[in-house]
C-alpha atoms as a PDB file:
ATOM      1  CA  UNK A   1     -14.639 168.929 117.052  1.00  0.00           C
ATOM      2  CA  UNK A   2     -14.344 165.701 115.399  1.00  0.00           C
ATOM      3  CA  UNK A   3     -16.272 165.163 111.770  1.00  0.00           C
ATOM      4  CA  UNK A   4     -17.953 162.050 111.529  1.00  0.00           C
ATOM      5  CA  UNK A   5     -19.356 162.756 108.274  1.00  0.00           C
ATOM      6  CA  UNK A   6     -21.799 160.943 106.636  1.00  0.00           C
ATOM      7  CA  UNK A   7     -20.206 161.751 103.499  1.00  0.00           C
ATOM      8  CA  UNK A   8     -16.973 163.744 102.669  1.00  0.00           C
ATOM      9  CA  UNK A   9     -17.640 166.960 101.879  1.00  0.00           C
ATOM     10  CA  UNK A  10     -17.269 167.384  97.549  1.00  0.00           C
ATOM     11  CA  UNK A  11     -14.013 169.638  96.667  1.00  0.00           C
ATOM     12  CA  UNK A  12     -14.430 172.767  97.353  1.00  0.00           C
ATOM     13  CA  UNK A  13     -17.649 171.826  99.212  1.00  0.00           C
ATOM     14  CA  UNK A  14     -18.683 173.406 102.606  1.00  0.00           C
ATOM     15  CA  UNK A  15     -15.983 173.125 105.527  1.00  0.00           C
ATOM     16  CA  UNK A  16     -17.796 174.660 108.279  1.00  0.00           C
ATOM     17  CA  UNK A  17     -20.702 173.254 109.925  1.00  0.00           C
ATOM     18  CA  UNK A  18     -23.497 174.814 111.967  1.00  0.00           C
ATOM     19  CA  UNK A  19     -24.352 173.037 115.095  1.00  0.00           C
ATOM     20  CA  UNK A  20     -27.618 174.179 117.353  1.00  0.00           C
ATOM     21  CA  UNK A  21     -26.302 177.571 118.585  1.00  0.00           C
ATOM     22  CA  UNK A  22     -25.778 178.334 114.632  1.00  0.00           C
ATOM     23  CA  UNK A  23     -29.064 177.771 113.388  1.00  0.00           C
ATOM     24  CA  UNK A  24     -31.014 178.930 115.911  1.00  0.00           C
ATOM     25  CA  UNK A  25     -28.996 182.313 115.180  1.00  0.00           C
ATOM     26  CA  UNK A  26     -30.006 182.213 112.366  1.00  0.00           C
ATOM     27  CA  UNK A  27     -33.865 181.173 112.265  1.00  0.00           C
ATOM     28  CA  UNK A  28     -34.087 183.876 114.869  1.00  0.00           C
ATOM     29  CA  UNK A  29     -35.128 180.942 117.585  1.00  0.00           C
ATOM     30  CA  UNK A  30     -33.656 180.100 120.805  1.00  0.00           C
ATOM     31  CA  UNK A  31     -31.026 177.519 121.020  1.00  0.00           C
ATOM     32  CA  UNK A  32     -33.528 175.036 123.275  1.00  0.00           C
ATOM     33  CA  UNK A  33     -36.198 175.333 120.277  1.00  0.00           C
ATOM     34  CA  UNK A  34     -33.376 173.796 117.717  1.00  0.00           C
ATOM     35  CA  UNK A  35     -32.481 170.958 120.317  1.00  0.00           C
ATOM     36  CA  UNK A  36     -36.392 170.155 120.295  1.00  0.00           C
ATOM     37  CA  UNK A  37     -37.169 169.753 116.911  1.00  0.00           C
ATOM     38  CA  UNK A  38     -34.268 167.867 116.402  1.00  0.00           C
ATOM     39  CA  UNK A  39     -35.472 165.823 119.557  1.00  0.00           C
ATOM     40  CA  UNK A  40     -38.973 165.480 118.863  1.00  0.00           C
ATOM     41  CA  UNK A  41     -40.511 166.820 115.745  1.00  0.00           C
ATOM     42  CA  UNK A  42     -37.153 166.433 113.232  1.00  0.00           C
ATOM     43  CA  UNK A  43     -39.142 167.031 109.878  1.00  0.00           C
ATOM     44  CA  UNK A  44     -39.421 170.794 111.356  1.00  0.00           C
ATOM     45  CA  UNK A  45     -35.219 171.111 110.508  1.00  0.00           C
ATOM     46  CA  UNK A  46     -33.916 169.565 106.836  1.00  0.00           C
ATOM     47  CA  UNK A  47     -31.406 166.193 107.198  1.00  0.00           C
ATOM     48  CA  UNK A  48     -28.190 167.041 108.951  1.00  0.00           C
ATOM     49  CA  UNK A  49     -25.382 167.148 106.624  1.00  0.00           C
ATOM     50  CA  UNK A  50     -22.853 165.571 108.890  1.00  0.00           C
ATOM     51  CA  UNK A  51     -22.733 164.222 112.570  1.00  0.00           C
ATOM     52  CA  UNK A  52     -20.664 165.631 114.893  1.00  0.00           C
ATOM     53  CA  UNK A  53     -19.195 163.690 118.395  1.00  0.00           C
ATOM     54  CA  UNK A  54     -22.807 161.953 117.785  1.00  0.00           C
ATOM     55  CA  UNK A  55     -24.646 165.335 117.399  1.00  0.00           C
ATOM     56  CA  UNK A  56     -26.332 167.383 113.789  1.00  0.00           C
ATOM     57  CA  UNK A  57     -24.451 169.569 111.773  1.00  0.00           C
ATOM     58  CA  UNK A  58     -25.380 171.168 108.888  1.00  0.00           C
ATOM     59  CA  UNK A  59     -23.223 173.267 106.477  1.00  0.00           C
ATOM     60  CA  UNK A  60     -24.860 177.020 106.212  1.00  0.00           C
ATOM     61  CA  UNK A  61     -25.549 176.791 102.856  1.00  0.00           C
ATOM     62  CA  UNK A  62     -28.425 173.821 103.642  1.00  0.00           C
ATOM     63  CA  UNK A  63     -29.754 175.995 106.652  1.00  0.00           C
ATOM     64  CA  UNK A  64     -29.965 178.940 104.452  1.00  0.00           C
ATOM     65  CA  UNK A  65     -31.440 177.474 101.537  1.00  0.00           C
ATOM     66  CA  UNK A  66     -34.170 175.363 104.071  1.00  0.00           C
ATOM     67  CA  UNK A  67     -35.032 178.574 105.801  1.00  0.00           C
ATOM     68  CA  UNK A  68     -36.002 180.215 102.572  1.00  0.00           C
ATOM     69  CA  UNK A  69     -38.351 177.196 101.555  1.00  0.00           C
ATOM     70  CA  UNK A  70     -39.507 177.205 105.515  1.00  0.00           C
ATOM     71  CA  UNK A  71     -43.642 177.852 105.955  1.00  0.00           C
ATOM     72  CA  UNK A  72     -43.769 180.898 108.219  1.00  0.00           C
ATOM     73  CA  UNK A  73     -45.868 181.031 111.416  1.00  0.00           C
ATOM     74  CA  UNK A  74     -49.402 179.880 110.932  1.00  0.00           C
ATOM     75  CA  UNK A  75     -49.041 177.940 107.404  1.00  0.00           C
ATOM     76  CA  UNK A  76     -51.599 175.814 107.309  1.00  0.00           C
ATOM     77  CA  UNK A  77     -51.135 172.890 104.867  1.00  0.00           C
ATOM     78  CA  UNK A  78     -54.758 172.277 105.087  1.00  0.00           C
ATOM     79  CA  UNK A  79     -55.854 175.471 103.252  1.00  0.00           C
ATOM     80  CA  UNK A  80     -53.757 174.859 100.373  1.00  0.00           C
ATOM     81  CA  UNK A  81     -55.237 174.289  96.691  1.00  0.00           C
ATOM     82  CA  UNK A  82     -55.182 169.848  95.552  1.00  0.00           C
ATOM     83  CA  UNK A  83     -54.427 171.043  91.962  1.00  0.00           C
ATOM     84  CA  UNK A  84     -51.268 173.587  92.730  1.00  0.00           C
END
């Protein structure tokens, strides 16, 4: 595949990049759900770090580190204390 990047990875930055199929692996979603948010609801996934052949990619280390900050199934935003 061909990188456009939106910036050039940093030395001895990240090299590979996760497209759909990736992240869905590991979110433990299917690959349709990933093409979704990204179509419709794209504050669910973080900012791609790079654009492939016009498409998201993110290195792993921003999927990881997103999924570990991620609100499982049910948060609700609403329930959550002003002063915290």
């Amino acid at each position: 595949m061909t990188k456009e990047s939106k910036e050039a990875p940093q030395e001895g930055g990240e090299t590979e990049v996760w497209g759909y199929a990736e992240v869905a692996q590991e979110i433990g979603v299917a690959v349709g759900t990933v093409r979704y948010y990204w179509s419709q609801k794209r504050h669910l996934l973080p900012d791609p770090d790079v654009t492939l052949s016009g498409k998201p990619g993110w290195y792993p280390a921003t999927v990881k580190d997103w999924k570990i900050k991620r609100p499982g199934q049910g948060f609700r935003t609403d329930l959550q204390d002003q002063d915290s």
